[in-house]
PDB file of N, CA and C in Angstrom:
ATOM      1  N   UNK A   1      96.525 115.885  77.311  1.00  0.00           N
ATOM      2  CA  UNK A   1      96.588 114.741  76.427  1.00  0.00           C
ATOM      3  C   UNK A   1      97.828 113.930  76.757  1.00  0.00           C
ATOM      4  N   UNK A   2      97.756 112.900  76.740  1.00  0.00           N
ATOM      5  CA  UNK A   2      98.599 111.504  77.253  1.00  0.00           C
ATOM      6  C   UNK A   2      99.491 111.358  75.764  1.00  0.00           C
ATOM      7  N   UNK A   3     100.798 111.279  76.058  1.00  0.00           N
ATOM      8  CA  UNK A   3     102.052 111.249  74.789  1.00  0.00           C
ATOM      9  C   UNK A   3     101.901 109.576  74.268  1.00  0.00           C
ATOM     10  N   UNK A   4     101.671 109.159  73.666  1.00  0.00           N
ATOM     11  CA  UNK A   4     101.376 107.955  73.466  1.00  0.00           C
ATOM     12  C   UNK A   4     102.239 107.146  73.002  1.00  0.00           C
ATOM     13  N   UNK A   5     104.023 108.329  72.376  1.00  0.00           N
ATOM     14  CA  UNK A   5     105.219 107.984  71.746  1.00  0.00           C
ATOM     15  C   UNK A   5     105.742 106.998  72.286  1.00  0.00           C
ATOM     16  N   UNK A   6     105.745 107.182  73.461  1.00  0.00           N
ATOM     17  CA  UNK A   6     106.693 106.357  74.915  1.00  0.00           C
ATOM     18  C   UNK A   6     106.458 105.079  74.407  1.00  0.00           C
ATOM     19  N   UNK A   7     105.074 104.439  73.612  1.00  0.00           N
ATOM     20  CA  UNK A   7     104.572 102.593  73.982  1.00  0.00           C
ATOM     21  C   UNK A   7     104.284 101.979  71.988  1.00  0.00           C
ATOM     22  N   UNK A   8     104.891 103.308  71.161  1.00  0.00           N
ATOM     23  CA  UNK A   8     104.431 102.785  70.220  1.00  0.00           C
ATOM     24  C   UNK A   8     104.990 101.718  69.571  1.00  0.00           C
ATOM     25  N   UNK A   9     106.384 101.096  70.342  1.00  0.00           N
ATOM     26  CA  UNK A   9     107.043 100.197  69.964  1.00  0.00           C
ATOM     27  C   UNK A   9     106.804  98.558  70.814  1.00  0.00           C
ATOM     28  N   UNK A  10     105.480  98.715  71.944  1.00  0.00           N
ATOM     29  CA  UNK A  10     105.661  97.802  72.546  1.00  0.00           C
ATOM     30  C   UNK A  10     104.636  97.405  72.473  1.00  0.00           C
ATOM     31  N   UNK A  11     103.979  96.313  72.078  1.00  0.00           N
ATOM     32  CA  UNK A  11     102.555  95.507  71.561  1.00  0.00           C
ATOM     33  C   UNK A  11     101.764  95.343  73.085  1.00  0.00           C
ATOM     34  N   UNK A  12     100.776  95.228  72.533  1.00  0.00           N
ATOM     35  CA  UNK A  12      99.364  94.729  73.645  1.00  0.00           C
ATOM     36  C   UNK A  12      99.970  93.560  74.821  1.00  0.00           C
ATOM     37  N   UNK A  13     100.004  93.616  76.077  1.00  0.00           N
ATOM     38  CA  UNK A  13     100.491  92.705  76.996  1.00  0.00           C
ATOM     39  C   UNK A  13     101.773  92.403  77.154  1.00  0.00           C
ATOM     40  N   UNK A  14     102.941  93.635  76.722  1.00  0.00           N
ATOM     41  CA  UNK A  14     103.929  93.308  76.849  1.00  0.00           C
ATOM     42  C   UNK A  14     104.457  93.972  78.365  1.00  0.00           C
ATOM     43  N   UNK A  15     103.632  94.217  79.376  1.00  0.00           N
ATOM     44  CA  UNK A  15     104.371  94.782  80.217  1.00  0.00           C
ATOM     45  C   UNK A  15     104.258  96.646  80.374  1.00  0.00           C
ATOM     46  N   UNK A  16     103.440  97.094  79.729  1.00  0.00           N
ATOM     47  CA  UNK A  16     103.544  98.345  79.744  1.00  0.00           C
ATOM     48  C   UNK A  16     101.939  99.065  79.663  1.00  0.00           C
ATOM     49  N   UNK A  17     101.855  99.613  80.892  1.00  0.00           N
ATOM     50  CA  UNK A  17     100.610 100.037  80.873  1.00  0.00           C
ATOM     51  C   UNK A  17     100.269 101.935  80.567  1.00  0.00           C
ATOM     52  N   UNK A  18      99.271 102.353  79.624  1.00  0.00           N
ATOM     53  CA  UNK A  18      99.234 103.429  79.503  1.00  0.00           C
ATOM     54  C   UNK A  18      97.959 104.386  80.401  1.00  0.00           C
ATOM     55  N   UNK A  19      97.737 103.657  81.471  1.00  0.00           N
ATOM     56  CA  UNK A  19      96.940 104.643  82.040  1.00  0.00           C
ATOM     57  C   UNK A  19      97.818 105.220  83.212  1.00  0.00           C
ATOM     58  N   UNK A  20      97.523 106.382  83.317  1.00  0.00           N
ATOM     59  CA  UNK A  20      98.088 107.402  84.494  1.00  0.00           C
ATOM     60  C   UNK A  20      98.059 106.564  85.796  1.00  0.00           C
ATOM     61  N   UNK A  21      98.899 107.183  86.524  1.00  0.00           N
ATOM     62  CA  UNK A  21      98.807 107.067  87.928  1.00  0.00           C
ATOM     63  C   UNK A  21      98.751 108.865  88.827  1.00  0.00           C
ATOM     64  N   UNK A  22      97.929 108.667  90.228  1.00  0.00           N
ATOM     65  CA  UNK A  22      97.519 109.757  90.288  1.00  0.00           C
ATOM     66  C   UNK A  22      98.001 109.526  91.747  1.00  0.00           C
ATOM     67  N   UNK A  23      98.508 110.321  92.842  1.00  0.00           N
ATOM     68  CA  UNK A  23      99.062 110.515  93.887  1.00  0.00           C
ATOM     69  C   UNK A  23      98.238 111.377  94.287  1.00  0.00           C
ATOM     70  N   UNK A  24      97.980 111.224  95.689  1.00  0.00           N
ATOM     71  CA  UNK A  24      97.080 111.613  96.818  1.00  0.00           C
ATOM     72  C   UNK A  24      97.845 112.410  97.778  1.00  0.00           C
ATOM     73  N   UNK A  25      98.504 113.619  98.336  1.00  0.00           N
ATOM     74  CA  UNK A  25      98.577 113.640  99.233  1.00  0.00           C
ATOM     75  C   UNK A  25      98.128 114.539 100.334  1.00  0.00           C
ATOM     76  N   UNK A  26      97.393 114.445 101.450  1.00  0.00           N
ATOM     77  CA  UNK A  26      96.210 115.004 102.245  1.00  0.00           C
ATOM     78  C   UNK A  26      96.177 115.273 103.954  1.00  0.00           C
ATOM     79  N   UNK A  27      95.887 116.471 103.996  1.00  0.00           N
ATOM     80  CA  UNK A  27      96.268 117.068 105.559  1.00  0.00           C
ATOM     81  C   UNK A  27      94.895 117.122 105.764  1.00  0.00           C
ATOM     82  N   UNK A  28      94.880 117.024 107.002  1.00  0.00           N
ATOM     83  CA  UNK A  28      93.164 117.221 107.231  1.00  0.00           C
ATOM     84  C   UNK A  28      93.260 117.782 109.045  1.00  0.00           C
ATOM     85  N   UNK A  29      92.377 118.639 109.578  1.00  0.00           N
ATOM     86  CA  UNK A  29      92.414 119.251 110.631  1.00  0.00           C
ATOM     87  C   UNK A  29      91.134 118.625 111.421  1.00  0.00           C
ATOM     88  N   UNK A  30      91.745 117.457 112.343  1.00  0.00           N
ATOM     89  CA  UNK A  30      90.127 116.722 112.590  1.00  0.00           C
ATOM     90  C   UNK A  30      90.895 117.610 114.417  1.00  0.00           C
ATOM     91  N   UNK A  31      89.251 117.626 115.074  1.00  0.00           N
ATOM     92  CA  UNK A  31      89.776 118.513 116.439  1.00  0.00           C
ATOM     93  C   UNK A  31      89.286 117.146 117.666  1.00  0.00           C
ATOM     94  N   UNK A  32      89.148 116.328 116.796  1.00  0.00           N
ATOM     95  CA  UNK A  32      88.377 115.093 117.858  1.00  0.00           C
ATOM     96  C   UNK A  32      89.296 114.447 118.845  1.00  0.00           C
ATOM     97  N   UNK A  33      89.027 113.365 119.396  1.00  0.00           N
ATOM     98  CA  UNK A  33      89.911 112.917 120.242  1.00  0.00           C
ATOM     99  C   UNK A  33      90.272 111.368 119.832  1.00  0.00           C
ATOM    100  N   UNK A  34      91.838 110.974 119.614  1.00  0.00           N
ATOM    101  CA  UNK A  34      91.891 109.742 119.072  1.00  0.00           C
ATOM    102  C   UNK A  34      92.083 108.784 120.356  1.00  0.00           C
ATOM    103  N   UNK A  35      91.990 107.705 121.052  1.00  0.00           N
ATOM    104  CA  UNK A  35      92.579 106.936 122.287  1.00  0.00           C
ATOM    105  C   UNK A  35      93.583 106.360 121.768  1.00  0.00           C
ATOM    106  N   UNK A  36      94.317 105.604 122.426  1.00  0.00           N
ATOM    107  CA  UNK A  36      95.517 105.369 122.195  1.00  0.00           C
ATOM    108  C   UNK A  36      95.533 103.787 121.467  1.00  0.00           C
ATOM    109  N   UNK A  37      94.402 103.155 121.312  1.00  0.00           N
ATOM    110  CA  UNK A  37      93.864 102.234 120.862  1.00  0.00           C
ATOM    111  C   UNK A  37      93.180 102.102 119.867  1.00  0.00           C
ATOM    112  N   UNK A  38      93.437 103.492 118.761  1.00  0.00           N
ATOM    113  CA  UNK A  38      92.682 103.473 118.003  1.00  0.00           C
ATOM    114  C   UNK A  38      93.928 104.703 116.462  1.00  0.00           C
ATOM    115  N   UNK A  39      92.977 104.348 115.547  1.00  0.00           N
ATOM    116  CA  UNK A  39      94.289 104.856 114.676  1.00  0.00           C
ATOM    117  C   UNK A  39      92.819 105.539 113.599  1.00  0.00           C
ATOM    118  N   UNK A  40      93.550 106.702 113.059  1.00  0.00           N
ATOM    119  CA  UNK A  40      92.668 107.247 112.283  1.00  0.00           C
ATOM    120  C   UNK A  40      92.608 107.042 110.575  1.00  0.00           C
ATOM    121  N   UNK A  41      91.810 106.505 109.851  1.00  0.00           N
ATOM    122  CA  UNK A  41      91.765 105.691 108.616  1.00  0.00           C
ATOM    123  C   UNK A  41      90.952 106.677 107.422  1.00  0.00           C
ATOM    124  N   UNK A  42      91.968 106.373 105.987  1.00  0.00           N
ATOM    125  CA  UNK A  42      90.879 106.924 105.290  1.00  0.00           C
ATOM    126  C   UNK A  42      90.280 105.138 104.333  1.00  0.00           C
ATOM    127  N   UNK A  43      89.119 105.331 104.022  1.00  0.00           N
ATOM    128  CA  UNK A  43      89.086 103.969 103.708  1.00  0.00           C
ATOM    129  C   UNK A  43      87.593 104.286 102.491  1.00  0.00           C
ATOM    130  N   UNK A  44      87.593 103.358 101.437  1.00  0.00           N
ATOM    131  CA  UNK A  44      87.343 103.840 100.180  1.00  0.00           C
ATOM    132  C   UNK A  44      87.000 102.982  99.383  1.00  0.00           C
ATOM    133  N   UNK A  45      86.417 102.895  98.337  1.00  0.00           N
ATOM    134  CA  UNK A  45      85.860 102.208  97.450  1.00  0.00           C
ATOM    135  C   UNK A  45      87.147 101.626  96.130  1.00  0.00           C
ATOM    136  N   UNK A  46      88.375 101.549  96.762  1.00  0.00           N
ATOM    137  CA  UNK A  46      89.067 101.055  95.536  1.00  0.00           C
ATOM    138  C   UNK A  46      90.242 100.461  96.283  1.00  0.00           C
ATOM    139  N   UNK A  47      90.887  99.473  95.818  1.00  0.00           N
ATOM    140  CA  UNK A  47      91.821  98.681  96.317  1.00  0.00           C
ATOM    141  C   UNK A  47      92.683  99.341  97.191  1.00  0.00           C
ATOM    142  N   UNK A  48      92.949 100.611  96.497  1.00  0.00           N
ATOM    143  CA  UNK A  48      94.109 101.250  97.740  1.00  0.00           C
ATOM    144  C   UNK A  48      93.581 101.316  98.802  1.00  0.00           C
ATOM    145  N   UNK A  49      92.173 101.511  99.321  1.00  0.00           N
ATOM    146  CA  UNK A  49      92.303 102.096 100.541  1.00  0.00           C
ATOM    147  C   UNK A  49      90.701 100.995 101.064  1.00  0.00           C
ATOM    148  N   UNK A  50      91.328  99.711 100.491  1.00  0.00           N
ATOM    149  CA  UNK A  50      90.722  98.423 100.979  1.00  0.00           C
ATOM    150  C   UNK A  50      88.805  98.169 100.403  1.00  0.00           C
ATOM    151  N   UNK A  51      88.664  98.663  99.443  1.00  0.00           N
ATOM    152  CA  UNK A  51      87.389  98.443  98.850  1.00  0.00           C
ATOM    153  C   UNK A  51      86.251  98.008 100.143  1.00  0.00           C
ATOM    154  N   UNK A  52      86.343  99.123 101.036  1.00  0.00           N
ATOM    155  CA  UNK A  52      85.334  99.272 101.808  1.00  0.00           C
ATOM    156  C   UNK A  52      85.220  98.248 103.141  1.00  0.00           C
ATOM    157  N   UNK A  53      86.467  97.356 102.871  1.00  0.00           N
ATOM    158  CA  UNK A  53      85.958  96.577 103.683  1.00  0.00           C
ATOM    159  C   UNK A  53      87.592  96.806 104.691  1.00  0.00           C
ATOM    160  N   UNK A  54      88.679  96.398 104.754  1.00  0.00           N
ATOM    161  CA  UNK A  54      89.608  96.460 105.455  1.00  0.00           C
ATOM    162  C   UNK A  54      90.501  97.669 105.442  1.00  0.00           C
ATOM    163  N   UNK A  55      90.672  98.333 106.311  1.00  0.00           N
ATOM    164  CA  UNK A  55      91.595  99.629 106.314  1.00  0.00           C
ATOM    165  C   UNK A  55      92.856  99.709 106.332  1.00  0.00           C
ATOM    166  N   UNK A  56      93.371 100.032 104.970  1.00  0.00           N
ATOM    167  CA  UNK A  56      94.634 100.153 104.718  1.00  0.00           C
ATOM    168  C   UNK A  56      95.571 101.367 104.173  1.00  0.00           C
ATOM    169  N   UNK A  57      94.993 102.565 104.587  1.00  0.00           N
ATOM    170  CA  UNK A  57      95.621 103.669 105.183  1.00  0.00           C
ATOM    171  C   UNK A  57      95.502 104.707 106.175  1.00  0.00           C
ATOM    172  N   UNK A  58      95.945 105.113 106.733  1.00  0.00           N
ATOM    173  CA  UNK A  58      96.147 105.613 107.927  1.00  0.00           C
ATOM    174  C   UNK A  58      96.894 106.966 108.400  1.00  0.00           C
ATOM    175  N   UNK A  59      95.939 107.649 108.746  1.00  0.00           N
ATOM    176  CA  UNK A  59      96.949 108.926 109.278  1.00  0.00           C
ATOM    177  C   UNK A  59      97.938 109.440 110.390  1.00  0.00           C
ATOM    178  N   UNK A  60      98.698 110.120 110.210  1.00  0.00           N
ATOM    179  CA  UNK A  60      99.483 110.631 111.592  1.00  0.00           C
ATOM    180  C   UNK A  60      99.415 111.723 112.216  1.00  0.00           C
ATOM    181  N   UNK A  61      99.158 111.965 113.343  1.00  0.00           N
ATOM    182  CA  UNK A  61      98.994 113.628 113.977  1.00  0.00           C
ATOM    183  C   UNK A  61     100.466 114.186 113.809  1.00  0.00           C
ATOM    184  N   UNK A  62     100.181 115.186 113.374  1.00  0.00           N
ATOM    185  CA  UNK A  62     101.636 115.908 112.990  1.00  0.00           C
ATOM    186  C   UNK A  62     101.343 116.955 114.525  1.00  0.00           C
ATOM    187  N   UNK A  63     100.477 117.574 114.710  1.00  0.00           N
ATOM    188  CA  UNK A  63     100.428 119.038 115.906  1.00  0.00           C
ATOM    189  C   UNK A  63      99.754 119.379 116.124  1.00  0.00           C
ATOM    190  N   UNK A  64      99.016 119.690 117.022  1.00  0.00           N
ATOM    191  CA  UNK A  64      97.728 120.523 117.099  1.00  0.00           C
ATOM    192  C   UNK A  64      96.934 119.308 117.099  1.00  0.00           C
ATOM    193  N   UNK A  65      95.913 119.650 115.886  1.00  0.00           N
ATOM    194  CA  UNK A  65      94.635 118.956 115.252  1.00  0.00           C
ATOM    195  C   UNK A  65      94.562 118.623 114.192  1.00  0.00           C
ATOM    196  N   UNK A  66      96.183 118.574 113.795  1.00  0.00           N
ATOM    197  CA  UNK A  66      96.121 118.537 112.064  1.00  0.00           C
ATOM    198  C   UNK A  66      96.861 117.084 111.720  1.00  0.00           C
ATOM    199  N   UNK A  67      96.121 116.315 110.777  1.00  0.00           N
ATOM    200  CA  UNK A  67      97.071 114.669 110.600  1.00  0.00           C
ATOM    201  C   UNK A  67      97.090 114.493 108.982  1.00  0.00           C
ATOM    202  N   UNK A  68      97.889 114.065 109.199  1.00  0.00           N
ATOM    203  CA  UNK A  68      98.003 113.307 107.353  1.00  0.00           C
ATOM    204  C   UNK A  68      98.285 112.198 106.723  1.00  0.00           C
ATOM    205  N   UNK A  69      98.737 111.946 105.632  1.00  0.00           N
ATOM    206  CA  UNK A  69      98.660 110.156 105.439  1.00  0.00           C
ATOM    207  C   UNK A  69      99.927 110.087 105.705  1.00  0.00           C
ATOM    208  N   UNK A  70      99.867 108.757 106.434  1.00  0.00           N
ATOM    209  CA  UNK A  70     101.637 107.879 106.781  1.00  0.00           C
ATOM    210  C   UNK A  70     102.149 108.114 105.648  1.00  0.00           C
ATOM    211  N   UNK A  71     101.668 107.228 104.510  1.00  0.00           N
ATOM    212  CA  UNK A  71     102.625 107.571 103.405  1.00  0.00           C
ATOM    213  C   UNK A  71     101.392 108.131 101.773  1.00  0.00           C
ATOM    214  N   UNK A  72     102.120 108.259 100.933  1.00  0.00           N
ATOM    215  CA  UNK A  72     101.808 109.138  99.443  1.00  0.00           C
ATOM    216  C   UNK A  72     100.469 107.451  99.245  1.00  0.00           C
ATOM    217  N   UNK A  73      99.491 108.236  98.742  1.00  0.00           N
ATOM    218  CA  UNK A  73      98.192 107.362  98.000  1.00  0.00           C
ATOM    219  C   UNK A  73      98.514 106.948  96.602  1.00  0.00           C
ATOM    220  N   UNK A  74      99.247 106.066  95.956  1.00  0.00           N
ATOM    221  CA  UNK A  74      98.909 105.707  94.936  1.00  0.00           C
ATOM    222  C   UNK A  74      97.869 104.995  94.192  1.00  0.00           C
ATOM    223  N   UNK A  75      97.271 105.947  93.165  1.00  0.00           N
ATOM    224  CA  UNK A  75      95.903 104.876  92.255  1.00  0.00           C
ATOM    225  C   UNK A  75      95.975 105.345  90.804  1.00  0.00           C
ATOM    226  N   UNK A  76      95.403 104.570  90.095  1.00  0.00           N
ATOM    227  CA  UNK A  76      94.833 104.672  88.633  1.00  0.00           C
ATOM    228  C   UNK A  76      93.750 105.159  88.478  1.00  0.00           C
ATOM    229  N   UNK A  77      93.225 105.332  89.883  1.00  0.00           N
ATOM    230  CA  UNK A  77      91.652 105.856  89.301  1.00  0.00           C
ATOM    231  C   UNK A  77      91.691 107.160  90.064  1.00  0.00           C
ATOM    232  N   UNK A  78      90.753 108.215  89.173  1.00  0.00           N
ATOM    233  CA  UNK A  78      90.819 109.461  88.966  1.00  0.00           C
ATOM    234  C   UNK A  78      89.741 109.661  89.757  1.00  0.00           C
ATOM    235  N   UNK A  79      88.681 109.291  89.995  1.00  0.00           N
ATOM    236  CA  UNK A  79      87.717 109.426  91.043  1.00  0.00           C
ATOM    237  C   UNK A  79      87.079 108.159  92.112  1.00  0.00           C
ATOM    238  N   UNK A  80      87.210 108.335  92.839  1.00  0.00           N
ATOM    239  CA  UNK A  80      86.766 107.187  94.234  1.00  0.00           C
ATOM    240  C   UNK A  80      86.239 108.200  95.329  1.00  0.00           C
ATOM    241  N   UNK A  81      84.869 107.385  95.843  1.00  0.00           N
ATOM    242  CA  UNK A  81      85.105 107.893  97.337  1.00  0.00           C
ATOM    243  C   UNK A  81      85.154 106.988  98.302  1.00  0.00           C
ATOM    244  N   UNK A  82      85.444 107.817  99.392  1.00  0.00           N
ATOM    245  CA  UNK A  82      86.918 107.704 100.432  1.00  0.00           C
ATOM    246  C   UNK A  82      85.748 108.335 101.262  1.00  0.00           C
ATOM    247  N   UNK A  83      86.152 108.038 102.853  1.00  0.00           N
ATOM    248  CA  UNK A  83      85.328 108.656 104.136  1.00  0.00           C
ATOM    249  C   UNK A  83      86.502 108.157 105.230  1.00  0.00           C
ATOM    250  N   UNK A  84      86.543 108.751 106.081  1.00  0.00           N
ATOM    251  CA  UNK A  84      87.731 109.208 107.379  1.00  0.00           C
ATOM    252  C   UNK A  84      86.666 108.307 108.495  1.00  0.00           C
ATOM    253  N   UNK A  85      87.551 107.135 108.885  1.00  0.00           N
ATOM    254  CA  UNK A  85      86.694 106.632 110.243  1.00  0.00           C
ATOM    255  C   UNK A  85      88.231 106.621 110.975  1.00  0.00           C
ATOM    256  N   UNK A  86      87.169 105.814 112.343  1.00  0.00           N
ATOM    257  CA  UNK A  86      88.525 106.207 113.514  1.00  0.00           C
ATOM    258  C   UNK A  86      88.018 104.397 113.683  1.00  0.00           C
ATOM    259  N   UNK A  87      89.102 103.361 113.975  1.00  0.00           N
ATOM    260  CA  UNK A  87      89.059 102.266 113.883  1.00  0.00           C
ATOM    261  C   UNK A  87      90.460 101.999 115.016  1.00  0.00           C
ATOM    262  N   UNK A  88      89.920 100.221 115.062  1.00  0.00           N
ATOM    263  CA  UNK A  88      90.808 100.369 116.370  1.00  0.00           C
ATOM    264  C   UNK A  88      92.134  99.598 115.929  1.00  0.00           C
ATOM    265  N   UNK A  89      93.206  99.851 116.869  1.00  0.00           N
ATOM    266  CA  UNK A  89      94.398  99.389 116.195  1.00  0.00           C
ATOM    267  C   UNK A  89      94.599  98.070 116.579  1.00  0.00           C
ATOM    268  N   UNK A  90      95.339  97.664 115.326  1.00  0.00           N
ATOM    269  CA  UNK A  90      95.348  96.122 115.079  1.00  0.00           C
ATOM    270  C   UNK A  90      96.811  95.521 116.432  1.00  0.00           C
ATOM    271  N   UNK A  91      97.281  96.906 116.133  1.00  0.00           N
ATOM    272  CA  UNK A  91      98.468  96.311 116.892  1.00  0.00           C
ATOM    273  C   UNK A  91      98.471  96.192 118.596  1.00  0.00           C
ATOM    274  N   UNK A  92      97.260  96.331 119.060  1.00  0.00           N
ATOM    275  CA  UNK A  92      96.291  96.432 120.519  1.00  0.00           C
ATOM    276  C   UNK A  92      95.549  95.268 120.450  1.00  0.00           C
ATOM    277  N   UNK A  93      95.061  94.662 119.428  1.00  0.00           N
ATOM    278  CA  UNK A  93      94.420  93.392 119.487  1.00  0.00           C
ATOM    279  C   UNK A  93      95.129  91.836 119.905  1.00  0.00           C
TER     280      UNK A  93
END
């Protein structure tokens, strides 16, 4: 249950929002092969991770076969799905 004490002094639209925020953070063991022209994406049905259409997070090979996100996923929403493509890098174009 959500403490609700924190906002009982601050009216509707003043700047203070009471829904959660939820942090993502995700290792994944892909054994595929990336080219050097290409960057590995998780990409998703909600603003963070470009509502399906533009890819705006991205993983890093840490060793082996194992990569994870550049940086921490922040969202408000508690369920989305998300699918892992391999896309090509912008910074090669």
């Amino acid at each position: 249950m959500l403490d609700d004490s924190l906002n009982s002094s601050i009216g509707a639209g003043e700047g203070f929002s009471h829904q959660p925020t939820y942090q993502l953070f995700l290792t994944l063991k892909y054994p595929g092969q990336i080219e050097d022209h290409q960057k590995l994406s998780l990409i998703g049905g909600i603003e963070e991770l470009g509502d399906w259409n533009t890819p705006k997070v991205f993983l890093k090979h840490l060793k082996d076969d194992v990569w994870t996100l550049e940086k921490l996923l922040v969202t408000q929403k508690q369920y989305f799905m998300c699918k892992f493509a391999i896309v090509e890098n912008e910074d090669d174009m």
